[in-house]
PDB file of N, CA and C in Angstrom:
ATOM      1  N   UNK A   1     -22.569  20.064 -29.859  1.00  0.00           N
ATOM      2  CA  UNK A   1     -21.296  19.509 -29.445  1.00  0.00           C
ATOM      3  C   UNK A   1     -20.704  18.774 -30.647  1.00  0.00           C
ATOM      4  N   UNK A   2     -19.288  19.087 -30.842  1.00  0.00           N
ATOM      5  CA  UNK A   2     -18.383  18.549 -32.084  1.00  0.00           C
ATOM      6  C   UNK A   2     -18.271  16.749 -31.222  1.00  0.00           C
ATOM      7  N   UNK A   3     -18.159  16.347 -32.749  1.00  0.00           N
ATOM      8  CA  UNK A   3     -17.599  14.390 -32.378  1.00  0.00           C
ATOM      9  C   UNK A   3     -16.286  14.868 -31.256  1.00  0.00           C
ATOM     10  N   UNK A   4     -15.884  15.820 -31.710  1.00  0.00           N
ATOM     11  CA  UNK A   4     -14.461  14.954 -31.020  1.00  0.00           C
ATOM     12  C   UNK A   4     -14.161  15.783 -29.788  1.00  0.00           C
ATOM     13  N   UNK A   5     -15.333  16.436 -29.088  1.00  0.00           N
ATOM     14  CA  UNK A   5     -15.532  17.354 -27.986  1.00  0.00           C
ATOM     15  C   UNK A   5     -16.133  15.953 -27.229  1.00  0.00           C
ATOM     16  N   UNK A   6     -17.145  15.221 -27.895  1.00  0.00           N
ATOM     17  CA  UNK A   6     -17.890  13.956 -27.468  1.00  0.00           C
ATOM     18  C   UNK A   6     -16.863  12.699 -27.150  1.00  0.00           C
ATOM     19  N   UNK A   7     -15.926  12.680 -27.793  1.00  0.00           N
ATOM     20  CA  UNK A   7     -15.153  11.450 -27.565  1.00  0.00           C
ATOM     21  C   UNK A   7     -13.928  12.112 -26.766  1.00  0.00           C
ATOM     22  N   UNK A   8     -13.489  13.172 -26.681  1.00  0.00           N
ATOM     23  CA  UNK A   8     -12.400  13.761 -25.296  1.00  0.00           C
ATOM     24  C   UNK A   8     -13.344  13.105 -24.580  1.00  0.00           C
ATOM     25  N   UNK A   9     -14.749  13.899 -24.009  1.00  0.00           N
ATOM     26  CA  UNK A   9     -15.067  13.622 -22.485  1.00  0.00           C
ATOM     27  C   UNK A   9     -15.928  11.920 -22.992  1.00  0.00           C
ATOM     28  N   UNK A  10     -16.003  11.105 -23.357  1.00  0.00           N
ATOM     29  CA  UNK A  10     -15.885   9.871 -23.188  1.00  0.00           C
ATOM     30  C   UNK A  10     -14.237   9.289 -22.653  1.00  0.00           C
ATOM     31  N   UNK A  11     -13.386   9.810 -23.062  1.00  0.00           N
ATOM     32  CA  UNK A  11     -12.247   8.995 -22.793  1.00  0.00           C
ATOM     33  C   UNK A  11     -12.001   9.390 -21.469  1.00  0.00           C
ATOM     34  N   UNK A  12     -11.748  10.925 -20.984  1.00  0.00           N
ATOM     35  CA  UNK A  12     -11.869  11.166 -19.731  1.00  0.00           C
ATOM     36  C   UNK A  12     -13.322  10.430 -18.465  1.00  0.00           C
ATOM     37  N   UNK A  13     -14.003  10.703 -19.003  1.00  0.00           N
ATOM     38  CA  UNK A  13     -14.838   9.582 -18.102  1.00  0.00           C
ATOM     39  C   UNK A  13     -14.286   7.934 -17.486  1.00  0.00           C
ATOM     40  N   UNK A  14     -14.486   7.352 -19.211  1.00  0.00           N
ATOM     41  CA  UNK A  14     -13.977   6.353 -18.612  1.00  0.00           C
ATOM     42  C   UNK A  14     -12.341   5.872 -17.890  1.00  0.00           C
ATOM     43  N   UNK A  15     -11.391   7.220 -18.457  1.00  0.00           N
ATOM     44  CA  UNK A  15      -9.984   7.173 -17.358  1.00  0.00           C
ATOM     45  C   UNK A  15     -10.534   7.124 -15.848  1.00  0.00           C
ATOM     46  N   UNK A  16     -11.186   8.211 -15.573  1.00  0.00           N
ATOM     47  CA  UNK A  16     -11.593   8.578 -14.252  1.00  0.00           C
ATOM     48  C   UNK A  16     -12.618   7.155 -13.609  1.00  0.00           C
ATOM     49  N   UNK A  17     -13.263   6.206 -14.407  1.00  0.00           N
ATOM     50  CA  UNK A  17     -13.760   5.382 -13.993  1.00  0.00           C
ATOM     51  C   UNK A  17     -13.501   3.930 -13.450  1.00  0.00           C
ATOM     52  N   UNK A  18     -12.170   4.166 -14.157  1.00  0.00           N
ATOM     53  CA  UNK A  18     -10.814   2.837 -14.380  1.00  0.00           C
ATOM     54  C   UNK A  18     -10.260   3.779 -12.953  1.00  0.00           C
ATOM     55  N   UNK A  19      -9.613   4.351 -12.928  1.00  0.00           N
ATOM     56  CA  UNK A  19      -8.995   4.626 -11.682  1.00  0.00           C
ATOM     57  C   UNK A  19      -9.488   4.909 -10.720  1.00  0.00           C
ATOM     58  N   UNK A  20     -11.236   4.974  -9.991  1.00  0.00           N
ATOM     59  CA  UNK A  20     -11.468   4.727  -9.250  1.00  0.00           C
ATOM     60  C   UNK A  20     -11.586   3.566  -9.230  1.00  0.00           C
ATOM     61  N   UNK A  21     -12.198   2.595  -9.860  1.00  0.00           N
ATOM     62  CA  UNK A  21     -12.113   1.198  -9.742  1.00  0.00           C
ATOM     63  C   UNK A  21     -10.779   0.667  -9.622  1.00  0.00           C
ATOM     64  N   UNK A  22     -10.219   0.703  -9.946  1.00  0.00           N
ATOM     65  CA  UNK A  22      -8.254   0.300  -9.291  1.00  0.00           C
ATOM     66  C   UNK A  22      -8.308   0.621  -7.962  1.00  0.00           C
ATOM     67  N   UNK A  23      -8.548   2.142  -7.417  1.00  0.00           N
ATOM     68  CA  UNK A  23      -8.101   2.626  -6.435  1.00  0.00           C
ATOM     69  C   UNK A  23      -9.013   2.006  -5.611  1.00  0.00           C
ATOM     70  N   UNK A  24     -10.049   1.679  -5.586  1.00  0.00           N
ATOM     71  CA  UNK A  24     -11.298   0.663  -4.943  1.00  0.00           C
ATOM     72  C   UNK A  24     -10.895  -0.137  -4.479  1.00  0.00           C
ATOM     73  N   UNK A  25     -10.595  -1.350  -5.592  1.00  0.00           N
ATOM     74  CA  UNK A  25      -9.679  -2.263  -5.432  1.00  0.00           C
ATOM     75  C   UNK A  25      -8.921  -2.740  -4.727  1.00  0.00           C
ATOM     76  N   UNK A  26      -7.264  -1.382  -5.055  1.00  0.00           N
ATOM     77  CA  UNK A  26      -6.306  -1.500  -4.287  1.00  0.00           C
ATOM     78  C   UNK A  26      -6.588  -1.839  -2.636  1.00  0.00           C
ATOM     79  N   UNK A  27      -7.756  -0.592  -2.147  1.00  0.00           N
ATOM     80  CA  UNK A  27      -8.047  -0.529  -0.681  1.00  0.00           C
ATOM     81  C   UNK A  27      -8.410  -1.886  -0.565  1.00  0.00           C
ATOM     82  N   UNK A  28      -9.616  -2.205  -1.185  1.00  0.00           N
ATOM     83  CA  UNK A  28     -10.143  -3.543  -0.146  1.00  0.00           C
ATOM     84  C   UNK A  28      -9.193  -4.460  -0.428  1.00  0.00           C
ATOM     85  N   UNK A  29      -8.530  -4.927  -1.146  1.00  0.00           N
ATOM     86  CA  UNK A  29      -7.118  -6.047  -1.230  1.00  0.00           C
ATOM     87  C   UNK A  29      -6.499  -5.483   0.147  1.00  0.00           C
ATOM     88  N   UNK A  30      -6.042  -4.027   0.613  1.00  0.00           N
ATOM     89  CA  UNK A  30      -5.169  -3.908   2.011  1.00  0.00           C
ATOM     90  C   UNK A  30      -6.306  -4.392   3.282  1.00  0.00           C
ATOM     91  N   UNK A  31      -7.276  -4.002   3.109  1.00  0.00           N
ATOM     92  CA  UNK A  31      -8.577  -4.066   4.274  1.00  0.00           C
ATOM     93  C   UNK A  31      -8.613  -5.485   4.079  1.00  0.00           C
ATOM     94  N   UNK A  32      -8.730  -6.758   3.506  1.00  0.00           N
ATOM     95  CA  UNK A  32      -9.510  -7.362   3.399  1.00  0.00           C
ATOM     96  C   UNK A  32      -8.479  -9.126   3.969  1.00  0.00           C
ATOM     97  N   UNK A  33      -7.343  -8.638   2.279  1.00  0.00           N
ATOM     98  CA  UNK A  33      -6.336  -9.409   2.498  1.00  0.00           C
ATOM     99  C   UNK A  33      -4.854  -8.992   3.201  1.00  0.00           C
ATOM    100  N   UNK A  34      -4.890  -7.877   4.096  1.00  0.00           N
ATOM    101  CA  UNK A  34      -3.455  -7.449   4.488  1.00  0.00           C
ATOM    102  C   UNK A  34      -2.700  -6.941   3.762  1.00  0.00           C
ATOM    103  N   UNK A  35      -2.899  -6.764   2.383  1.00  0.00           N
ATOM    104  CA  UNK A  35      -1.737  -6.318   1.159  1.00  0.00           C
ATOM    105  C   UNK A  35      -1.560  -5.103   1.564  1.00  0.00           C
ATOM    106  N   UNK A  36      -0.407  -4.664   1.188  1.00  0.00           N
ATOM    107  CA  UNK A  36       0.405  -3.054   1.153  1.00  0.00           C
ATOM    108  C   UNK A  36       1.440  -2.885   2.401  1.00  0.00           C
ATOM    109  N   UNK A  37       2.057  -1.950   1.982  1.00  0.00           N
ATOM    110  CA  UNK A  37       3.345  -1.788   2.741  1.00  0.00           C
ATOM    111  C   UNK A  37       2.858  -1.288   4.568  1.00  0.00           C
ATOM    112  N   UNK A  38       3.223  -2.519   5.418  1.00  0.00           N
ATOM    113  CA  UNK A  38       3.255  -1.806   6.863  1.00  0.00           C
ATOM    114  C   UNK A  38       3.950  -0.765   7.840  1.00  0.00           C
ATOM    115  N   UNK A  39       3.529  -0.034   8.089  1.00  0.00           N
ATOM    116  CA  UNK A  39       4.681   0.793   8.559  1.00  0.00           C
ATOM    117  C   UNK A  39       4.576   1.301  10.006  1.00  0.00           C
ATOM    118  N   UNK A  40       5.567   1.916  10.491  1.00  0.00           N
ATOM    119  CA  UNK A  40       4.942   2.236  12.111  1.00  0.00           C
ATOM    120  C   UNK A  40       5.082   4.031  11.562  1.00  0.00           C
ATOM    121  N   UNK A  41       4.069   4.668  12.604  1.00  0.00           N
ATOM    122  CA  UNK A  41       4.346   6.225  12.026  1.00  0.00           C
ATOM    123  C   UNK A  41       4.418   7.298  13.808  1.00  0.00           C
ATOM    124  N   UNK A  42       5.696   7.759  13.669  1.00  0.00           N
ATOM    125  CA  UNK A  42       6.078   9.275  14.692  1.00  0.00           C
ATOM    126  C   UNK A  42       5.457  10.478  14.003  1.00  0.00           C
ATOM    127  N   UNK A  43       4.661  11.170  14.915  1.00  0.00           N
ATOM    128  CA  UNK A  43       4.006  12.151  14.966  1.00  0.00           C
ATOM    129  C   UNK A  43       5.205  13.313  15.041  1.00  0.00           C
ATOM    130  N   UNK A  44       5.243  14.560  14.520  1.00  0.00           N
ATOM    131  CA  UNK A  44       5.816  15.553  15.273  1.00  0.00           C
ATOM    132  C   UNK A  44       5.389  15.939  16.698  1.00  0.00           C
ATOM    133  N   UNK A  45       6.739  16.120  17.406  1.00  0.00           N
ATOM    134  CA  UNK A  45       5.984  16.409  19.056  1.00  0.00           C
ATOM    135  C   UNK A  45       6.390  15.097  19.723  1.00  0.00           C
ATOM    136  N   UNK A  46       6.259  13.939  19.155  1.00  0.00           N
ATOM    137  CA  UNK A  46       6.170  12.686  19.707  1.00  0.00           C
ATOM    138  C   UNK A  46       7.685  12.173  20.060  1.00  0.00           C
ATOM    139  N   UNK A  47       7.664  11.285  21.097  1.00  0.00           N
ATOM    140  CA  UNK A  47       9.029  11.113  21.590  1.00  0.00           C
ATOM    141  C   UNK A  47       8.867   9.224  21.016  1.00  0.00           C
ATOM    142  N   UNK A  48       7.700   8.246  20.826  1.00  0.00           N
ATOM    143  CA  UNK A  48       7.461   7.789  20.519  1.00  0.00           C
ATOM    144  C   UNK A  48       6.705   7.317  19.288  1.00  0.00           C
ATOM    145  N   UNK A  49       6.519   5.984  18.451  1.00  0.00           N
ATOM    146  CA  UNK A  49       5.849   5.753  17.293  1.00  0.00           C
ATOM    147  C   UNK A  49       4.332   5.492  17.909  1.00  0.00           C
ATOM    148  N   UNK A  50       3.200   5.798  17.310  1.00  0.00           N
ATOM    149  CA  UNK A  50       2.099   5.315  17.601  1.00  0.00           C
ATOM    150  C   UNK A  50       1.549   3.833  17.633  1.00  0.00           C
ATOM    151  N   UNK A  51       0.959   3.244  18.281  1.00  0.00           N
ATOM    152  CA  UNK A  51       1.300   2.052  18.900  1.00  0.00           C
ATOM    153  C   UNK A  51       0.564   1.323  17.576  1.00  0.00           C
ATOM    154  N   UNK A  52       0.796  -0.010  17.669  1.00  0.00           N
ATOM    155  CA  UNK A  52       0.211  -0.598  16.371  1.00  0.00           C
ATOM    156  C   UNK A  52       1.129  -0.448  14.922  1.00  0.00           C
ATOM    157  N   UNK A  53       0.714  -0.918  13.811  1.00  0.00           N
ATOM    158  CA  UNK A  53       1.415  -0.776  12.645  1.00  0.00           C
ATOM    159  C   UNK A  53       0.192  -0.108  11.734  1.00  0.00           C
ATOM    160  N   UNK A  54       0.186   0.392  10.805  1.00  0.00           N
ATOM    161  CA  UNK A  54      -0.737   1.122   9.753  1.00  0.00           C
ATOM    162  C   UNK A  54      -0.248   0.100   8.243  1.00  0.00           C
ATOM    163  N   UNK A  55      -1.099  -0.004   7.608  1.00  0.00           N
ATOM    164  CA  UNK A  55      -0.998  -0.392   6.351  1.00  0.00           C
ATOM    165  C   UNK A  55      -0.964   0.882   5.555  1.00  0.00           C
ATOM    166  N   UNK A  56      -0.130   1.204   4.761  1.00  0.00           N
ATOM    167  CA  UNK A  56       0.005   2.261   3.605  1.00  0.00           C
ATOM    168  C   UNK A  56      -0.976   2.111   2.151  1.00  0.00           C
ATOM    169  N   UNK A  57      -1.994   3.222   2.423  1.00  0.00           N
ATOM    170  CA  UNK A  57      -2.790   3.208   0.980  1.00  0.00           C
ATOM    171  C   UNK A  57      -2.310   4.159   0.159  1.00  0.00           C
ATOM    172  N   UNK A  58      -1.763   5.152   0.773  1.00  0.00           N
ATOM    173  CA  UNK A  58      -1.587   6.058  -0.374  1.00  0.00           C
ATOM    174  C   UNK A  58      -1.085   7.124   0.170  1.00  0.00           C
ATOM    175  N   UNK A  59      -0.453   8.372  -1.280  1.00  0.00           N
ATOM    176  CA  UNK A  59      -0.600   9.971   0.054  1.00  0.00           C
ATOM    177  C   UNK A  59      -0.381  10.288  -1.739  1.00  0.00           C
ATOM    178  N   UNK A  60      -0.906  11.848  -0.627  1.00  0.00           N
ATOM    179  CA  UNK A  60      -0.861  12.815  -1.871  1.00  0.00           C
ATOM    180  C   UNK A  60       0.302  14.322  -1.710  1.00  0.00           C
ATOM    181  N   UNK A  61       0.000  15.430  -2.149  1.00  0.00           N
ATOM    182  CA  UNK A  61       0.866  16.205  -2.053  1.00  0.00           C
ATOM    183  C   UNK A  61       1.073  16.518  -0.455  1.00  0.00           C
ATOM    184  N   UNK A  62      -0.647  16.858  -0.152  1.00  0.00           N
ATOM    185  CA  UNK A  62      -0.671  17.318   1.281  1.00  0.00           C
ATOM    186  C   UNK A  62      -0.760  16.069   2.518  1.00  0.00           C
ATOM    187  N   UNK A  63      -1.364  15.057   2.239  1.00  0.00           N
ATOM    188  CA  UNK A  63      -1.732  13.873   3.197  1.00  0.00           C
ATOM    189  C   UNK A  63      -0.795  12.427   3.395  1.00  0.00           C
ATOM    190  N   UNK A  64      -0.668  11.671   3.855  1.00  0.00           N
ATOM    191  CA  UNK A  64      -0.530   9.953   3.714  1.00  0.00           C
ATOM    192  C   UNK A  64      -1.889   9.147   4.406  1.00  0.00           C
ATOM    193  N   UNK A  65      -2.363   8.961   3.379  1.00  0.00           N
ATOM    194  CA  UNK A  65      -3.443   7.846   3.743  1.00  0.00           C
ATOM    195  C   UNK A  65      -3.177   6.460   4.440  1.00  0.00           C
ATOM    196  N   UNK A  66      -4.059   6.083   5.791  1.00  0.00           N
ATOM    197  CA  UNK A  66      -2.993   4.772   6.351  1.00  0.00           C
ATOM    198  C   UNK A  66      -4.514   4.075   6.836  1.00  0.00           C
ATOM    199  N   UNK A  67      -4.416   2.589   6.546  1.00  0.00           N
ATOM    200  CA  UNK A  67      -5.169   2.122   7.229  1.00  0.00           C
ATOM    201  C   UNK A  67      -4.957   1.452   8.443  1.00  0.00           C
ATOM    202  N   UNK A  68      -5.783   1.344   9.563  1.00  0.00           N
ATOM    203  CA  UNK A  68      -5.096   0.716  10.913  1.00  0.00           C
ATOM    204  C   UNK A  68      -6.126  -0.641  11.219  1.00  0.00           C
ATOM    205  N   UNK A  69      -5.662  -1.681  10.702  1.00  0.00           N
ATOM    206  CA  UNK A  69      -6.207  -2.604  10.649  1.00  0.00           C
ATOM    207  C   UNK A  69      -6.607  -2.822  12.460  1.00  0.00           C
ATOM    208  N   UNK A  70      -5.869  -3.196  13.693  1.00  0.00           N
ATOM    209  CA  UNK A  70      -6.881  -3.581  14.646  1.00  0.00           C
ATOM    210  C   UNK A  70      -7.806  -2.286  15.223  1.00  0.00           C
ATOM    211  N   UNK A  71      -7.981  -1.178  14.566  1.00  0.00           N
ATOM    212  CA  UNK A  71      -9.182  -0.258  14.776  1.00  0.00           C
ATOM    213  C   UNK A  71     -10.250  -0.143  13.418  1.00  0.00           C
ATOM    214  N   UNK A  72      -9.302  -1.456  12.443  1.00  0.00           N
ATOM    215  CA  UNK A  72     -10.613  -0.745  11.593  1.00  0.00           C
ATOM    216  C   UNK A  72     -11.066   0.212  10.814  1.00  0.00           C
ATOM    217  N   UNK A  73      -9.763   1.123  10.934  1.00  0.00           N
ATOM    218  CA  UNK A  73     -10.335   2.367  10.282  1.00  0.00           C
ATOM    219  C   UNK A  73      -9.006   3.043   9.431  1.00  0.00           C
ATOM    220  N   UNK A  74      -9.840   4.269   8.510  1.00  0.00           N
ATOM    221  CA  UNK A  74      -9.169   5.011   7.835  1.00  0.00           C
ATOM    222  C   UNK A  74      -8.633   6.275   8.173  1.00  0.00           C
ATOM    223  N   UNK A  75      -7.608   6.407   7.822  1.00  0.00           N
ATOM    224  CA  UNK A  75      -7.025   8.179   8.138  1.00  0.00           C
ATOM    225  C   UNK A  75      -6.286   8.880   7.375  1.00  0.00           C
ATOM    226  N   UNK A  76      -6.576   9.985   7.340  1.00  0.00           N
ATOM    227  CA  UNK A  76      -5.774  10.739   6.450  1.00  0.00           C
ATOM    228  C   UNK A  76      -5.122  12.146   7.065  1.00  0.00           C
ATOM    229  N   UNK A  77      -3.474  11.524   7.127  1.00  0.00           N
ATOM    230  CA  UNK A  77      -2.906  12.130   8.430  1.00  0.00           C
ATOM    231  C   UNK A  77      -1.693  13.195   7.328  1.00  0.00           C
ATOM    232  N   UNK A  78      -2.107  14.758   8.001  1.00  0.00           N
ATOM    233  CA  UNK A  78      -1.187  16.088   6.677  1.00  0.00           C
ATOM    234  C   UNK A  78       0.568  15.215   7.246  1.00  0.00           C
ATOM    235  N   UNK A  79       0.961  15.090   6.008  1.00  0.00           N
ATOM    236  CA  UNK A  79       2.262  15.185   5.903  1.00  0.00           C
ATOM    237  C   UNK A  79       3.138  15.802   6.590  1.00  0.00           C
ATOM    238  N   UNK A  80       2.638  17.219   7.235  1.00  0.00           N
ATOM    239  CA  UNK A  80       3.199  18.399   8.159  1.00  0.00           C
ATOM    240  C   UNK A  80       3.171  17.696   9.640  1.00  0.00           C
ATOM    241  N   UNK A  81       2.672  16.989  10.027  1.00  0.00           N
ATOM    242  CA  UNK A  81       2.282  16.405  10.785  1.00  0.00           C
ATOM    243  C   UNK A  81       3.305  15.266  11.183  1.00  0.00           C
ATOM    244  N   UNK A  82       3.816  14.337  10.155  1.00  0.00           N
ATOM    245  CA  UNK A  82       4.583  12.912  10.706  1.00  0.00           C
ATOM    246  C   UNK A  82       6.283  13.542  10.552  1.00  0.00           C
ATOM    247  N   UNK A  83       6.723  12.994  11.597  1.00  0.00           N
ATOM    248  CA  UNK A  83       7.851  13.407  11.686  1.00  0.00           C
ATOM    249  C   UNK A  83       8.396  12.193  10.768  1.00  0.00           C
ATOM    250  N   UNK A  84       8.333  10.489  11.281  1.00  0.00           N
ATOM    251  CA  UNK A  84       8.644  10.121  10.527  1.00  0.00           C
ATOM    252  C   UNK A  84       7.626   8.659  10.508  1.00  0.00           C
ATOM    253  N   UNK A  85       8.053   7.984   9.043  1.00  0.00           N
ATOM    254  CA  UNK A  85       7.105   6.970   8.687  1.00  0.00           C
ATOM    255  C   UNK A  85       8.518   5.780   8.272  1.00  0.00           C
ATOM    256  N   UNK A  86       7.989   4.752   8.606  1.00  0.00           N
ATOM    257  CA  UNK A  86       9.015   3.503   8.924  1.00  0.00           C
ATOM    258  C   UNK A  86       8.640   2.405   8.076  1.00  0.00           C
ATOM    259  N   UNK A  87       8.925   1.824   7.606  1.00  0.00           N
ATOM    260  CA  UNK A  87       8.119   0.594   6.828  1.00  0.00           C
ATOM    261  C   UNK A  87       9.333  -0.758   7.868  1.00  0.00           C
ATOM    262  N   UNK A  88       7.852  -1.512   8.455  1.00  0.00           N
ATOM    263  CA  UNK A  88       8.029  -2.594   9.100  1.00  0.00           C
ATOM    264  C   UNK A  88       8.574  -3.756   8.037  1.00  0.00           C
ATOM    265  N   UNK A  89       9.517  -4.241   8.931  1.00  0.00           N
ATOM    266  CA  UNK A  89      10.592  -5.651   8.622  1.00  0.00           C
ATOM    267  C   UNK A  89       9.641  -6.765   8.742  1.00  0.00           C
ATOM    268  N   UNK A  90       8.855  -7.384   7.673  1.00  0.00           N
ATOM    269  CA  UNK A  90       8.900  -8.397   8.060  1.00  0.00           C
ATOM    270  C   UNK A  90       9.018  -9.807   8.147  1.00  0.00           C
ATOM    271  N   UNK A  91       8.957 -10.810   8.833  1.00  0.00           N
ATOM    272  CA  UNK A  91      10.407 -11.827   9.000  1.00  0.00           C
ATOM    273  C   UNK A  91      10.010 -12.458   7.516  1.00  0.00           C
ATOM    274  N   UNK A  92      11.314 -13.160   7.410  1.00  0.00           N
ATOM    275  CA  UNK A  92      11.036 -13.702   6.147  1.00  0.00           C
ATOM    276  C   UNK A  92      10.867 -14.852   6.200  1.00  0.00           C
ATOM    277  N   UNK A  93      10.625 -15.382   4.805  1.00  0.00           N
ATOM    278  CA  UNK A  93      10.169 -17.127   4.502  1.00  0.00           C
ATOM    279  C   UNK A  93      11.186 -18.308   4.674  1.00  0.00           C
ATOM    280  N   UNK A  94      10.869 -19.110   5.320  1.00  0.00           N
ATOM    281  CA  UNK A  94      12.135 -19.873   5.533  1.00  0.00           C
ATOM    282  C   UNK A  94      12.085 -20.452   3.869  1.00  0.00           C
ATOM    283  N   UNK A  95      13.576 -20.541   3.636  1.00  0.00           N
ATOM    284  CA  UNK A  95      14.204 -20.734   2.278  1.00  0.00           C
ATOM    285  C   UNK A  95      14.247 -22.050   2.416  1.00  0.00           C
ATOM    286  N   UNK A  96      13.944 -22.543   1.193  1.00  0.00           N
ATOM    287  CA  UNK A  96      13.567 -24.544   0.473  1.00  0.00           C
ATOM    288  C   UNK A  96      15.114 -24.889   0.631  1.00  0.00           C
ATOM    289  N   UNK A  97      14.895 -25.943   1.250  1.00  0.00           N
ATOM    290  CA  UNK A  97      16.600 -26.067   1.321  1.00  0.00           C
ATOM    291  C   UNK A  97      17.227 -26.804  -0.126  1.00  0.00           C
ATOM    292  N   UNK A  98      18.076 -26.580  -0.441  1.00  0.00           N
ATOM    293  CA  UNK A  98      18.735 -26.757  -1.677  1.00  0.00           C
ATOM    294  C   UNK A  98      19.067 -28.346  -1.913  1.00  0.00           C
ATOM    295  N   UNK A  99      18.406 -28.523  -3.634  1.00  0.00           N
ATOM    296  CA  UNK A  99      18.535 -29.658  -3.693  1.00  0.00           C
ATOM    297  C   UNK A  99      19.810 -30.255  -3.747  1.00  0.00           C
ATOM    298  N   UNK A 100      20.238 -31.533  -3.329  1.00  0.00           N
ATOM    299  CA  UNK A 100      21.611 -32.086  -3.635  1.00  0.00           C
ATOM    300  C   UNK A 100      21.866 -32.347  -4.927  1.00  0.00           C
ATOM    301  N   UNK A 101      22.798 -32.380  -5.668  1.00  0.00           N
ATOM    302  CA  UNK A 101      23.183 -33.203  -7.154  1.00  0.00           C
ATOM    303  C   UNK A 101      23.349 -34.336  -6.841  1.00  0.00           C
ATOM    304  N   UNK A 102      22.845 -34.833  -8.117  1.00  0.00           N
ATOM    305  CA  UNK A 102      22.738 -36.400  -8.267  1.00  0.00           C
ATOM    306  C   UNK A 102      24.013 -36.624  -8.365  1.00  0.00           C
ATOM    307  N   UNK A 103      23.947 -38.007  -7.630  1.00  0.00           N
ATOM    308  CA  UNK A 103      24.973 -38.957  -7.451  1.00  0.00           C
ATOM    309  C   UNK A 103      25.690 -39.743  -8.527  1.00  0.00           C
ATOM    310  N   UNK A 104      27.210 -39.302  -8.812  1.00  0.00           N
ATOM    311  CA  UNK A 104      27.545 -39.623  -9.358  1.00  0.00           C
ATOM    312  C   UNK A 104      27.968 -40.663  -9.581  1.00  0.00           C
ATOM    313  N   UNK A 105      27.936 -41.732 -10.784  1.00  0.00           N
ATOM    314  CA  UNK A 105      28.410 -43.392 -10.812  1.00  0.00           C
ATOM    315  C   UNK A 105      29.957 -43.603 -11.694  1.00  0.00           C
ATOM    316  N   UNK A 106      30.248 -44.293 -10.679  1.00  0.00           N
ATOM    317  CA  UNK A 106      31.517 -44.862 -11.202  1.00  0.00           C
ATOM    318  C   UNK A 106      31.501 -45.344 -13.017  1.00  0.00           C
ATOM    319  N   UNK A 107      32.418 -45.141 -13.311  1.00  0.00           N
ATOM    320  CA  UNK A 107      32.330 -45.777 -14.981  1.00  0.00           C
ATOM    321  C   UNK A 107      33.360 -46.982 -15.063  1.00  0.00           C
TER     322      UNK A 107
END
């Protein structure tokens, strides 16, 4: 094997090792701490959204990966499949109320 046949597949390794570790990551930050986009998701067929909200991990060409936090679990639901996917509103932070300007003195 040439050096630089040896150092391609070193660099590819460690790409592929960095991005599972990110993608690791990413999940347990949504599983763990709630992070990632919530969404509600309609099935094709469905006259309704499936009950609950899904956390968004990911999708690929063919899938959307969703986690459903009060079951706990993972899914990986074909794209052909959701009619549509919604990203949940949610409420916002009540805003610091604005400071006054200082008071101005007579001269």
């Amino acid at each position: 094997m040439r050096p630089l046949t040896g150092v391609c597949m070193a660099v590819a390794f460690f790409m592929a090792l960095g991005a599972a570790i990110y993608s690791l990551d990413k999940a347990e930050n949504i599983r763990q701490s709630g992070q990632g986009s919530a969404v509600t998701v309609h099935l094709a067929g469905d006259t309704a959204a499936l009950p609950g909200t899904a956390r968004l991990l990911g999708s690929s060409t063919g899938f959307v990966f969703l986690w459903w936090p009060q079951q706990q679990r993972a899914e990986a639901v074909p794209i052909s499949a959701i009619k549509r996917m919604q990203s949940v509103v949610l409420p916002a932070r009540p805003a610091a109320a604005p400071i006054p300007p200082p008071a101005q003195t007579a001269r």
